[in-house]
PDB file of N, CA and C in Angstrom:
ATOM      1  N   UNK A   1      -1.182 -37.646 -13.004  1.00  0.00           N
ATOM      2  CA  UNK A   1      -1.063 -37.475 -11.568  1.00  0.00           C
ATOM      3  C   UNK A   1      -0.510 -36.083 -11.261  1.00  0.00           C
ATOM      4  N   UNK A   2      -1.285 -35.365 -10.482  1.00  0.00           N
ATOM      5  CA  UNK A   2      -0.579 -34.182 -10.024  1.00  0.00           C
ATOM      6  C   UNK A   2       0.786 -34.086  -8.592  1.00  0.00           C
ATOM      7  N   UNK A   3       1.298 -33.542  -9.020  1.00  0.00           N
ATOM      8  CA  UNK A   3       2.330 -33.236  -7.652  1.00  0.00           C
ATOM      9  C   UNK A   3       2.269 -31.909  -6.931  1.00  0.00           C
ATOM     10  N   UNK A   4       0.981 -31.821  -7.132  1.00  0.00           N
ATOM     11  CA  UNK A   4       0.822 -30.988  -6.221  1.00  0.00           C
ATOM     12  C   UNK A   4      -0.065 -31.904  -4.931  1.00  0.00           C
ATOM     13  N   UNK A   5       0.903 -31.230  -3.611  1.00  0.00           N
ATOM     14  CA  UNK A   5      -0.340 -32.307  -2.389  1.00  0.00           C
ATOM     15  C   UNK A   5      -0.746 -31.319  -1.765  1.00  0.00           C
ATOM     16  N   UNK A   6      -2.497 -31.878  -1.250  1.00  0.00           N
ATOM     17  CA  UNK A   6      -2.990 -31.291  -0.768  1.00  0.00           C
ATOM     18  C   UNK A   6      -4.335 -31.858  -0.214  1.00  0.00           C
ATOM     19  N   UNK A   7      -4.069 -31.863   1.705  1.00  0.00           N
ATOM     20  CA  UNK A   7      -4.863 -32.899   1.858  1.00  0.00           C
ATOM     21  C   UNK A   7      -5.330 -31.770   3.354  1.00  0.00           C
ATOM     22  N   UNK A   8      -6.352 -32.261   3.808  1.00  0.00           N
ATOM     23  CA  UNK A   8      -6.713 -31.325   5.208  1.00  0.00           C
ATOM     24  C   UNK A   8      -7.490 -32.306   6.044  1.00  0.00           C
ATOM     25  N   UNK A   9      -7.551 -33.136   6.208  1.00  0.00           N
ATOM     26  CA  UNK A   9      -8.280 -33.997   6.641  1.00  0.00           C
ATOM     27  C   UNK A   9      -8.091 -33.458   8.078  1.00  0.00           C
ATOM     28  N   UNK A  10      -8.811 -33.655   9.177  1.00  0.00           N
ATOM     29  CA  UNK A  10      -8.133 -32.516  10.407  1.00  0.00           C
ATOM     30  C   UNK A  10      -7.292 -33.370  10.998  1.00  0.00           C
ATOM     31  N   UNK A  11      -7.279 -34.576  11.162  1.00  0.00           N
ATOM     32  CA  UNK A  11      -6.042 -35.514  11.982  1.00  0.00           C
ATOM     33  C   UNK A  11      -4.501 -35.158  11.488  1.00  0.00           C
ATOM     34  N   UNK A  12      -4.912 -35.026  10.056  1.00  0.00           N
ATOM     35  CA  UNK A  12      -2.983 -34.476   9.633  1.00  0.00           C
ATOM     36  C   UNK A  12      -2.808 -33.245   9.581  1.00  0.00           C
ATOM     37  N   UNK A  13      -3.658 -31.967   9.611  1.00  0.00           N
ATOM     38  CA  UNK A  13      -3.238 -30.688   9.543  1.00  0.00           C
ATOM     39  C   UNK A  13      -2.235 -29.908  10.331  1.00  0.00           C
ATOM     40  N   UNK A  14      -2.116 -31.044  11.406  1.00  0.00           N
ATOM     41  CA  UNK A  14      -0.797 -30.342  12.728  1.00  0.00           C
ATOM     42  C   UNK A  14       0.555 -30.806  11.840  1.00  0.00           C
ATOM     43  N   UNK A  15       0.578 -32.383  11.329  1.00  0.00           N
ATOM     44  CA  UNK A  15       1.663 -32.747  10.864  1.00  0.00           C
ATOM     45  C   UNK A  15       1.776 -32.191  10.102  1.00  0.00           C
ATOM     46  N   UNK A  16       0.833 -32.394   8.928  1.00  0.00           N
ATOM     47  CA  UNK A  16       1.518 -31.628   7.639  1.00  0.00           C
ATOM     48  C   UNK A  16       1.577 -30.134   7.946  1.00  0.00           C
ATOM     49  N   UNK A  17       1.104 -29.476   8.653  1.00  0.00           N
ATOM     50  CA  UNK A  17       2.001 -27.825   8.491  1.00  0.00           C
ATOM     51  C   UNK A  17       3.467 -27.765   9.009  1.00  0.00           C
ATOM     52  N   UNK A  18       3.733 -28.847  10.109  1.00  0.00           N
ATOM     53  CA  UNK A  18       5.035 -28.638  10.514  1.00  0.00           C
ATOM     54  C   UNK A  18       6.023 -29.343   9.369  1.00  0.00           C
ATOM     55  N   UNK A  19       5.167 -30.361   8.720  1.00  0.00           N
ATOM     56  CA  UNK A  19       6.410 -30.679   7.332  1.00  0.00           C
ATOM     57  C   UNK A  19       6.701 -29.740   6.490  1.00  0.00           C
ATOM     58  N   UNK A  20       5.506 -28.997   6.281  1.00  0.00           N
ATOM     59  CA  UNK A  20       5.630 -27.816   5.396  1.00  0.00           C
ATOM     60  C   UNK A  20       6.354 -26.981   6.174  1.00  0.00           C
ATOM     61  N   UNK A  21       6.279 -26.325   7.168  1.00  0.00           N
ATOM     62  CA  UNK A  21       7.234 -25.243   7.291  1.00  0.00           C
ATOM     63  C   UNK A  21       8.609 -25.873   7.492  1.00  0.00           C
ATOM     64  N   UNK A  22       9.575 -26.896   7.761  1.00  0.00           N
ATOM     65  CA  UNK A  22       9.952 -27.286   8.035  1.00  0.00           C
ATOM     66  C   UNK A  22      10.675 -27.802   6.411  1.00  0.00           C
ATOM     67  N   UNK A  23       9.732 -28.221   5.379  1.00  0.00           N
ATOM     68  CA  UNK A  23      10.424 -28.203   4.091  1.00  0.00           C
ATOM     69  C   UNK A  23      10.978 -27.269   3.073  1.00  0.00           C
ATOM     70  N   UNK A  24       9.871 -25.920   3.862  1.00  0.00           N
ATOM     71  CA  UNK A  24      10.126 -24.778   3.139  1.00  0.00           C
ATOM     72  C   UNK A  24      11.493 -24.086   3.986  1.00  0.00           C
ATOM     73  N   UNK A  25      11.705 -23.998   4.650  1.00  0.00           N
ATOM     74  CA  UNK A  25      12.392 -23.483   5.435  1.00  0.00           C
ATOM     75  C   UNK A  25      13.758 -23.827   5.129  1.00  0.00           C
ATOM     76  N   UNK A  26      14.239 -25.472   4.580  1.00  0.00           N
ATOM     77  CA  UNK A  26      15.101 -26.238   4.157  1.00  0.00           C
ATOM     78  C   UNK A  26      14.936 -25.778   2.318  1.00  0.00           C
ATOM     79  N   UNK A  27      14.421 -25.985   2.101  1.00  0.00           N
ATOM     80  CA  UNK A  27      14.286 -25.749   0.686  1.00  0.00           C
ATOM     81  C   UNK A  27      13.885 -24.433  -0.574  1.00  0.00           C
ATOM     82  N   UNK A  28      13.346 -24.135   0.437  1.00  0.00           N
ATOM     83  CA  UNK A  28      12.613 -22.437   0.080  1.00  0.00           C
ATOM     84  C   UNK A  28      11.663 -22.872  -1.380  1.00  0.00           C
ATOM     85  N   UNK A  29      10.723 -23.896  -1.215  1.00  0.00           N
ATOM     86  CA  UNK A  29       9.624 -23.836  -1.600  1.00  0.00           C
ATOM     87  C   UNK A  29       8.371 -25.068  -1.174  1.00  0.00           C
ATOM     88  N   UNK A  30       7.561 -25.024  -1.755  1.00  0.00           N
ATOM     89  CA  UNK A  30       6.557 -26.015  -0.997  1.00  0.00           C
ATOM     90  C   UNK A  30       6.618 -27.302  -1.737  1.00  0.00           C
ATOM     91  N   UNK A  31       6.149 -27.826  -0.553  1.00  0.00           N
ATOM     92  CA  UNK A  31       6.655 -29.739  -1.010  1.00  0.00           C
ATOM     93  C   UNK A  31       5.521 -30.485  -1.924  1.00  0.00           C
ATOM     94  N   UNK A  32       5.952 -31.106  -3.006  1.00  0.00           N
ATOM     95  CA  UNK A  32       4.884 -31.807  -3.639  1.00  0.00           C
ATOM     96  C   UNK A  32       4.345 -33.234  -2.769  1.00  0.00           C
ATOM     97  N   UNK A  33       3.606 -33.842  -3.706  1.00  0.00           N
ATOM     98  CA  UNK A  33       3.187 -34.837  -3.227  1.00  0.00           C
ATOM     99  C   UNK A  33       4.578 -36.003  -2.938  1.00  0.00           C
ATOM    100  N   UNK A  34       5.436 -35.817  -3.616  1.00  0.00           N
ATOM    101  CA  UNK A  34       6.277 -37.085  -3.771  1.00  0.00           C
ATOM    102  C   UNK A  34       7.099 -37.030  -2.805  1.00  0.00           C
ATOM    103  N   UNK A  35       7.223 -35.151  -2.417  1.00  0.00           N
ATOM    104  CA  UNK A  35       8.186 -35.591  -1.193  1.00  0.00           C
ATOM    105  C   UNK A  35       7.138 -35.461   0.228  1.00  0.00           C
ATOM    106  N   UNK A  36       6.043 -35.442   0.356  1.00  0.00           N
ATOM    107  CA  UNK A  36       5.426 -35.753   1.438  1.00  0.00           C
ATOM    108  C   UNK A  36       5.335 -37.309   1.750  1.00  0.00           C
ATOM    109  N   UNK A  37       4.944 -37.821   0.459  1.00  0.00           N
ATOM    110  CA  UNK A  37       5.117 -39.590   0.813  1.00  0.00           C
ATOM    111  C   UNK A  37       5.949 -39.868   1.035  1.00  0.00           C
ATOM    112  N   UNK A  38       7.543 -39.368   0.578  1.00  0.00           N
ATOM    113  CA  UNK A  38       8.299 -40.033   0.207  1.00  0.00           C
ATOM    114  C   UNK A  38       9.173 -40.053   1.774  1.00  0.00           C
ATOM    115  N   UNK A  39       8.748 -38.915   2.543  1.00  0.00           N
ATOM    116  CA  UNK A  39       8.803 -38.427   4.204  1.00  0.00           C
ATOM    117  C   UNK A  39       8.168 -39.698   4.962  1.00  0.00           C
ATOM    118  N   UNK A  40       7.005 -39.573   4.564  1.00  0.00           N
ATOM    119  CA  UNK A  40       6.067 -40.770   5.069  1.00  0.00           C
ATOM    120  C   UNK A  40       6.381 -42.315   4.825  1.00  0.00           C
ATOM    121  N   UNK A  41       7.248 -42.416   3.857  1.00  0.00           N
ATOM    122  CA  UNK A  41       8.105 -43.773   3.832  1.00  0.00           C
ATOM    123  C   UNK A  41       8.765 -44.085   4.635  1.00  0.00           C
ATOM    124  N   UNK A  42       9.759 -43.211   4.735  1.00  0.00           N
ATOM    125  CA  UNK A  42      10.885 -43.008   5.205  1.00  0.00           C
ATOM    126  C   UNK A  42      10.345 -42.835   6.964  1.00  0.00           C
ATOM    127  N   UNK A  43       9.516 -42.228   7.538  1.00  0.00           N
ATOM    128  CA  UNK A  43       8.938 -42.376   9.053  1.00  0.00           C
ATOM    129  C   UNK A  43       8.616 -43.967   8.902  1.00  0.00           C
ATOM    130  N   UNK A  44       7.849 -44.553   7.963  1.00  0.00           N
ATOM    131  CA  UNK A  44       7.646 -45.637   8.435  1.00  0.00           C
ATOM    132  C   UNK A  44       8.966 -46.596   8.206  1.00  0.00           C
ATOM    133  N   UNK A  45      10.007 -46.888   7.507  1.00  0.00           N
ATOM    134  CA  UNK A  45      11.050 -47.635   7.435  1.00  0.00           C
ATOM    135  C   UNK A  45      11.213 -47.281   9.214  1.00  0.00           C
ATOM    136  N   UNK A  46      11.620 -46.249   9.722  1.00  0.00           N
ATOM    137  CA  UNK A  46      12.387 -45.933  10.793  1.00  0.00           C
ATOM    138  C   UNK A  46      11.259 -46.816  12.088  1.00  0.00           C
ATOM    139  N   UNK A  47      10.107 -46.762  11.879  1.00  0.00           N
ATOM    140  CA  UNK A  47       9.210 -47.397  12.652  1.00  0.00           C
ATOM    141  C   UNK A  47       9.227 -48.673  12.749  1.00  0.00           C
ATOM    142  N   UNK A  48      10.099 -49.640  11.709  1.00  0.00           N
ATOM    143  CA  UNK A  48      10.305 -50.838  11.254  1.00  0.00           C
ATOM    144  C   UNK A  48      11.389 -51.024  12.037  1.00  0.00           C
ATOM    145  N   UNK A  49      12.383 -50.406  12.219  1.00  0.00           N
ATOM    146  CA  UNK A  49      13.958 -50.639  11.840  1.00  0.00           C
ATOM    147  C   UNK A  49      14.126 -50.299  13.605  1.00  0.00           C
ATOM    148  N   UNK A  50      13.418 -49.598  14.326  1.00  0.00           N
ATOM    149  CA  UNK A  50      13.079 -49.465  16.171  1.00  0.00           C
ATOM    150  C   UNK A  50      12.441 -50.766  16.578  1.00  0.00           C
ATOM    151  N   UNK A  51      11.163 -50.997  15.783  1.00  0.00           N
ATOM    152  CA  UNK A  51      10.490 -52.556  16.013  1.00  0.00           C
ATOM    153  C   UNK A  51      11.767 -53.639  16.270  1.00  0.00           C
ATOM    154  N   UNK A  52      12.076 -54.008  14.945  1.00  0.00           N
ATOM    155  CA  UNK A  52      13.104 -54.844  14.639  1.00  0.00           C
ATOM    156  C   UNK A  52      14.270 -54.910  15.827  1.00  0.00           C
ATOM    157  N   UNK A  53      14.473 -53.657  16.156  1.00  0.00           N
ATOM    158  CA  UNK A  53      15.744 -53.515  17.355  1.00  0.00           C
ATOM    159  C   UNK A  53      17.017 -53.732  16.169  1.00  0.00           C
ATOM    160  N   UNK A  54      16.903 -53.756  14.952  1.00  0.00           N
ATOM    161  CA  UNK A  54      18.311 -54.540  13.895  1.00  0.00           C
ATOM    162  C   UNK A  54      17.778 -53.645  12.043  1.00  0.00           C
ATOM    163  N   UNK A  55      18.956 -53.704  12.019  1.00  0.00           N
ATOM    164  CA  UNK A  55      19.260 -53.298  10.096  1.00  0.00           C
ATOM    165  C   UNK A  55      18.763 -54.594   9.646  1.00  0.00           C
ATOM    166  N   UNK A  56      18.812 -55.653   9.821  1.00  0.00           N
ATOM    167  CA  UNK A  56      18.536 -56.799   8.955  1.00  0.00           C
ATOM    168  C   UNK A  56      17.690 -56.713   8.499  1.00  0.00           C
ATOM    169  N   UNK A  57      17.614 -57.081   7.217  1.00  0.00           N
ATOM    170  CA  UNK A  57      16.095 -57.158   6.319  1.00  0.00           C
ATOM    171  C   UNK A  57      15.348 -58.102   6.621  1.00  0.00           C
ATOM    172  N   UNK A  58      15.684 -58.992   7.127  1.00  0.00           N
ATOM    173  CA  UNK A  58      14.431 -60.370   7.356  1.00  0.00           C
ATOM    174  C   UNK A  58      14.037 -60.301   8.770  1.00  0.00           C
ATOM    175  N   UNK A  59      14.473 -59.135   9.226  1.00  0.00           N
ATOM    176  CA  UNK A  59      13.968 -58.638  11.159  1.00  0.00           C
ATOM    177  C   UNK A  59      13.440 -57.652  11.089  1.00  0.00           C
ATOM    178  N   UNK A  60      13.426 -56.676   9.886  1.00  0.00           N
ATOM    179  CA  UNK A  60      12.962 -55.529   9.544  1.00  0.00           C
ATOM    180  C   UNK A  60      11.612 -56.023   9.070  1.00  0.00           C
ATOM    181  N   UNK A  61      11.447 -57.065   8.009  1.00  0.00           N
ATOM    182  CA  UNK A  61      10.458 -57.381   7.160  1.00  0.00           C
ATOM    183  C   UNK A  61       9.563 -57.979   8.618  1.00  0.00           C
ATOM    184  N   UNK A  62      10.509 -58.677   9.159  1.00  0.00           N
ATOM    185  CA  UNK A  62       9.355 -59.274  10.091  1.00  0.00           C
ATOM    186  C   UNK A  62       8.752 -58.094  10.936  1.00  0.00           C
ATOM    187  N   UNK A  63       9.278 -57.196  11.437  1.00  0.00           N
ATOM    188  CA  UNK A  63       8.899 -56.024  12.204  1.00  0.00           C
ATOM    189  C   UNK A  63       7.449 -55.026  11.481  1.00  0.00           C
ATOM    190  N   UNK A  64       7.597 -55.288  10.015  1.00  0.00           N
ATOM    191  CA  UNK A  64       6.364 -54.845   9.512  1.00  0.00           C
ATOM    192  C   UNK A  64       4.703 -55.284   9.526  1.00  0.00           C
ATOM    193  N   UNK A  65       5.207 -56.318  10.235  1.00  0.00           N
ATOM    194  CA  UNK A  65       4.061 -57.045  10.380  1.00  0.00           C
ATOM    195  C   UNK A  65       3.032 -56.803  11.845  1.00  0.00           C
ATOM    196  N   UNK A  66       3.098 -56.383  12.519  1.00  0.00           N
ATOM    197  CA  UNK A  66       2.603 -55.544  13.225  1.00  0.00           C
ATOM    198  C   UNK A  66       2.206 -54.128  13.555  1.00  0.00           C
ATOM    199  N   UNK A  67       2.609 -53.480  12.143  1.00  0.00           N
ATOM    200  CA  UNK A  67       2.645 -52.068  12.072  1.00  0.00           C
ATOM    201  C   UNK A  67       0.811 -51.898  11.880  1.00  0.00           C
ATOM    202  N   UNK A  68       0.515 -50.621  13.326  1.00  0.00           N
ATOM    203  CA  UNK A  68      -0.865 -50.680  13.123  1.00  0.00           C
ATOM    204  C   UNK A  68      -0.907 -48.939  13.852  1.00  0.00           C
ATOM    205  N   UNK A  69      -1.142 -48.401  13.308  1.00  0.00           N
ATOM    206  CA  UNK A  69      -1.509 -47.164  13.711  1.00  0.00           C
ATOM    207  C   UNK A  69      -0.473 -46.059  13.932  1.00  0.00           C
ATOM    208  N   UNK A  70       0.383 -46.154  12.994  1.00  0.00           N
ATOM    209  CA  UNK A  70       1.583 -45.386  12.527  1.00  0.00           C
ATOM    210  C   UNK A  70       0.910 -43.823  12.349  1.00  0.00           C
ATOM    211  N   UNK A  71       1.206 -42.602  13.173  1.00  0.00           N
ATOM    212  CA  UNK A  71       1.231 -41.555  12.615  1.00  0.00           C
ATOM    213  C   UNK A  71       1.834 -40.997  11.881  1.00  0.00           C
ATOM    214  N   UNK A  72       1.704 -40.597  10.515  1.00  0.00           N
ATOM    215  CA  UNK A  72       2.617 -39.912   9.234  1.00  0.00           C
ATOM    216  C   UNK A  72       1.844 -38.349   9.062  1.00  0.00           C
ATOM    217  N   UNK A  73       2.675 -38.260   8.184  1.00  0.00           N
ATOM    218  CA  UNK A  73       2.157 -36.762   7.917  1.00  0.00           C
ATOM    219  C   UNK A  73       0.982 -36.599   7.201  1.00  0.00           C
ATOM    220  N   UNK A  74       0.777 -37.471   6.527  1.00  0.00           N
ATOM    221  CA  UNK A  74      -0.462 -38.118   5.505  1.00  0.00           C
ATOM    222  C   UNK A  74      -1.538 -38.463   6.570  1.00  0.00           C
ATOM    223  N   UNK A  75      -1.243 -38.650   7.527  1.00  0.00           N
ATOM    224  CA  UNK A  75      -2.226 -39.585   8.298  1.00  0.00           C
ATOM    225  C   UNK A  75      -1.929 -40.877   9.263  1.00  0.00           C
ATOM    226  N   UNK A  76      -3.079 -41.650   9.531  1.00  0.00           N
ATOM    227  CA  UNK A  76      -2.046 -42.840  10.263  1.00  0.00           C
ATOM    228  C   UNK A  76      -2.204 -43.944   8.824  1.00  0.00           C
ATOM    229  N   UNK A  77      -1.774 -44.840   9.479  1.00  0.00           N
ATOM    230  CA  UNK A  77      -1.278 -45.815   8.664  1.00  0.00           C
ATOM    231  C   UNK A  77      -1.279 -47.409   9.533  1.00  0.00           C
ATOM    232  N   UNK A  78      -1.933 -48.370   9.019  1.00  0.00           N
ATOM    233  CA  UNK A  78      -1.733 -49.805   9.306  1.00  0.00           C
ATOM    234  C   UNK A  78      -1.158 -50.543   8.269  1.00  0.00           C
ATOM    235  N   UNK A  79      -0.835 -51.720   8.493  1.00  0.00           N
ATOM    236  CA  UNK A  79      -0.377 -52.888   7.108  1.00  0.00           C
ATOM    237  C   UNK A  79      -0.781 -54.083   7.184  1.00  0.00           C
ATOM    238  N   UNK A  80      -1.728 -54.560   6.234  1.00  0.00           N
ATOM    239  CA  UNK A  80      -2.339 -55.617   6.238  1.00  0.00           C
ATOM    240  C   UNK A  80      -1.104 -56.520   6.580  1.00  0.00           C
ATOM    241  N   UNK A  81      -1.928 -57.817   6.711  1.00  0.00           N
ATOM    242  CA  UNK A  81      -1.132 -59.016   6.593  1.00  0.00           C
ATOM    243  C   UNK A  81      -0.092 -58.959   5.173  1.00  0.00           C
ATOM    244  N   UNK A  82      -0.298 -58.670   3.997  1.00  0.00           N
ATOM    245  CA  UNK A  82       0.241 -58.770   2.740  1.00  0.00           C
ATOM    246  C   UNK A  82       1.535 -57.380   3.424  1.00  0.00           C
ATOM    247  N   UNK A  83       1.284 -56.456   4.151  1.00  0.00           N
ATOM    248  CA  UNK A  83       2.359 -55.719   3.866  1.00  0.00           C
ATOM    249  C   UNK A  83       1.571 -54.263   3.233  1.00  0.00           C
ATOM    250  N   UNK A  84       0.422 -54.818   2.348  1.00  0.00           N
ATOM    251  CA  UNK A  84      -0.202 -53.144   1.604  1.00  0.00           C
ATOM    252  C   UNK A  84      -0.808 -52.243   2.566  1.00  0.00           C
ATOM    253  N   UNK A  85      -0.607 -51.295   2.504  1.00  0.00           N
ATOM    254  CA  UNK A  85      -0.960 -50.141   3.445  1.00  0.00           C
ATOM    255  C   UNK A  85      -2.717 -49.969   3.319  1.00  0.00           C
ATOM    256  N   UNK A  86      -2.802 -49.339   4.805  1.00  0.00           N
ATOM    257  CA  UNK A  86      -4.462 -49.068   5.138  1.00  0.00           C
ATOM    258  C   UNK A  86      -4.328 -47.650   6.051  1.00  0.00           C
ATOM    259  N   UNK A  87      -4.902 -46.931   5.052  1.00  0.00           N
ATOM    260  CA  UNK A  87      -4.672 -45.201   5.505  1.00  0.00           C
ATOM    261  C   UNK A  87      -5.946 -44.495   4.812  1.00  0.00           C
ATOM    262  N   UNK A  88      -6.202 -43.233   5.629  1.00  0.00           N
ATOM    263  CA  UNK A  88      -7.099 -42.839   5.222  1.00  0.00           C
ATOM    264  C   UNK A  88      -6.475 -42.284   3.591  1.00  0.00           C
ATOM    265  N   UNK A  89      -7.561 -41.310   2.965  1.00  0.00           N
ATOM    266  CA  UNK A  89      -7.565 -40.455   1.925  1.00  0.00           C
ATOM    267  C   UNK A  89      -8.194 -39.473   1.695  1.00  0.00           C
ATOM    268  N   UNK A  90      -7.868 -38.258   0.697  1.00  0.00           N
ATOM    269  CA  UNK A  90      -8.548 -36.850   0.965  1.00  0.00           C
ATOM    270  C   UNK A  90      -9.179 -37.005  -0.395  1.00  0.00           C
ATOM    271  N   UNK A  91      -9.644 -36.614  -0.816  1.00  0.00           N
ATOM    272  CA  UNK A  91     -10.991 -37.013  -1.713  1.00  0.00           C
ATOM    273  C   UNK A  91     -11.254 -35.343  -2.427  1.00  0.00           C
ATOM    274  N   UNK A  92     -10.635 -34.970  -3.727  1.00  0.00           N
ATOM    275  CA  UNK A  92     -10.655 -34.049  -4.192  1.00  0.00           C
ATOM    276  C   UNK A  92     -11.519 -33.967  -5.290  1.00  0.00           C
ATOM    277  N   UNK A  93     -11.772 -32.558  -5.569  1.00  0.00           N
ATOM    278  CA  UNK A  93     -12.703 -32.315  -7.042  1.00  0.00           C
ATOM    279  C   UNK A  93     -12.007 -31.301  -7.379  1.00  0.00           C
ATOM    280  N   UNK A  94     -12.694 -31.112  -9.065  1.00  0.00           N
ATOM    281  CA  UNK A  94     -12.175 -30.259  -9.785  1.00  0.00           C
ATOM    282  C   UNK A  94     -13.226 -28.700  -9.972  1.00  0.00           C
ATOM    283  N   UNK A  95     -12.820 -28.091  -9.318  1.00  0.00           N
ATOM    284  CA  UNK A  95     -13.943 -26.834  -9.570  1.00  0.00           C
ATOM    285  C   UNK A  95     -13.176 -25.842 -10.298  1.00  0.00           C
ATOM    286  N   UNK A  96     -13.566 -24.970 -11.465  1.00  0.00           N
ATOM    287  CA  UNK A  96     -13.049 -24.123 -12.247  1.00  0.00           C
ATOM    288  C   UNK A  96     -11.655 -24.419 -12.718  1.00  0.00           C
ATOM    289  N   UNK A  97     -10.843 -25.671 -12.791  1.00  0.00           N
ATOM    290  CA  UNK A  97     -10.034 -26.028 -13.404  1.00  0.00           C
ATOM    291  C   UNK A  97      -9.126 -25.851 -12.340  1.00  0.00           C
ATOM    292  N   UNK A  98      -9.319 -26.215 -11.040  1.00  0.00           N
ATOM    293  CA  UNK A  98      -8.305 -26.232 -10.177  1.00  0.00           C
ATOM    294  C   UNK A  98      -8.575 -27.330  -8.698  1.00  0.00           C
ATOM    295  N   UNK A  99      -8.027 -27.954  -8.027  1.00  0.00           N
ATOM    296  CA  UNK A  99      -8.153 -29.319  -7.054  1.00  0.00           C
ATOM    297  C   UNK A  99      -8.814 -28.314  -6.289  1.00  0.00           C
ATOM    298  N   UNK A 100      -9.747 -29.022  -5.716  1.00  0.00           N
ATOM    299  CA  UNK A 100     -10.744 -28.197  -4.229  1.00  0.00           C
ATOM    300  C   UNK A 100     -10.808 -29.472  -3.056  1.00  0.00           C
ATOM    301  N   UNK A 101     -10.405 -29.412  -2.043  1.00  0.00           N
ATOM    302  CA  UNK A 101     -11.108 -30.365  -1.166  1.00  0.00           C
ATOM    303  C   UNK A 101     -12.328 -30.798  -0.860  1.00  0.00           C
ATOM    304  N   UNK A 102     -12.222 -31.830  -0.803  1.00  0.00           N
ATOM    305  CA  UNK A 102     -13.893 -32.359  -0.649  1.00  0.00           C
ATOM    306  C   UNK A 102     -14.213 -32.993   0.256  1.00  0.00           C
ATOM    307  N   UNK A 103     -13.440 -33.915   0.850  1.00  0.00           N
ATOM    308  CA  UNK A 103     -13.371 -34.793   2.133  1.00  0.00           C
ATOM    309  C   UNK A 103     -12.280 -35.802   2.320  1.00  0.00           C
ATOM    310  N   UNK A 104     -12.672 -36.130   3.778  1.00  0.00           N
ATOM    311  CA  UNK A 104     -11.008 -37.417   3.660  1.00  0.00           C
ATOM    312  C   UNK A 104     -12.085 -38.310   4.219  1.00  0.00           C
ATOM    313  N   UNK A 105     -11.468 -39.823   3.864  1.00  0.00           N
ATOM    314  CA  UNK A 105     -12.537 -40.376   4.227  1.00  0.00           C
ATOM    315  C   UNK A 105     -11.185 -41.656   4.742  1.00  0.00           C
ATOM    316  N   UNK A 106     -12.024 -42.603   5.780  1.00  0.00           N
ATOM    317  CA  UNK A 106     -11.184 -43.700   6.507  1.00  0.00           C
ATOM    318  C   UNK A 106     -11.382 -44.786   6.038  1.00  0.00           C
ATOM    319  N   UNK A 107     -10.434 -46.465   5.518  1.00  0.00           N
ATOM    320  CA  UNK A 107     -10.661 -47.092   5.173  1.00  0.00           C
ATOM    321  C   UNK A 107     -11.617 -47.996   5.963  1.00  0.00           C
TER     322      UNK A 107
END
């Protein structure tokens, strides 16, 4: 798995440049993949935890259950009934030994 991220799909290119400048700026270098998701977790816990109106985990858990069209930096985001996420994806190739974009495509 690479950690390097890199996605352009045009719906996230506003978000993700402001995470990026915004990580670099804090950090003084560019963000891998782990901390873009790991941003994108963390927006959605907070999207849970406003639902909920409460810290409780079993008001939180229940609050996930309606999560449908969450904007992240990745993209938007729904949650099945199970809880597993439904988001688009950027769809890369390998040209001359380096990731190239290729497309993002919607579930």
């Amino acid at each position: 798995m690479t950690k390097k991220f890199c996605c352009l799909g045009q719906e996230v290119v506003l978000y993700l440049n402001c995470f990026v400048k915004e990580y670099q700026g804090k950090y003084s270098e560019t963000p891998d993949s782990m901390a873009v998701l790991g941003y994108d977790a963390a927006l959605l816990y907070i999207e849970a935890l406003e639902k909920a109106g409460s810290e409780d985990p079993e008001k939180v858990k229940a609050a996930l259950d309606g999560i449908k069209d969450v904007q992240l930096v990745t993209g938007k985001i729904s949650l099945d009934d199970k809880h597993n996420p439904v988001k688009g994806a950027a769809i890369l190739e390998m040209k001359d030994g380096k990731q190239v974009y290729k497309d993002y495509i919607q579930p």
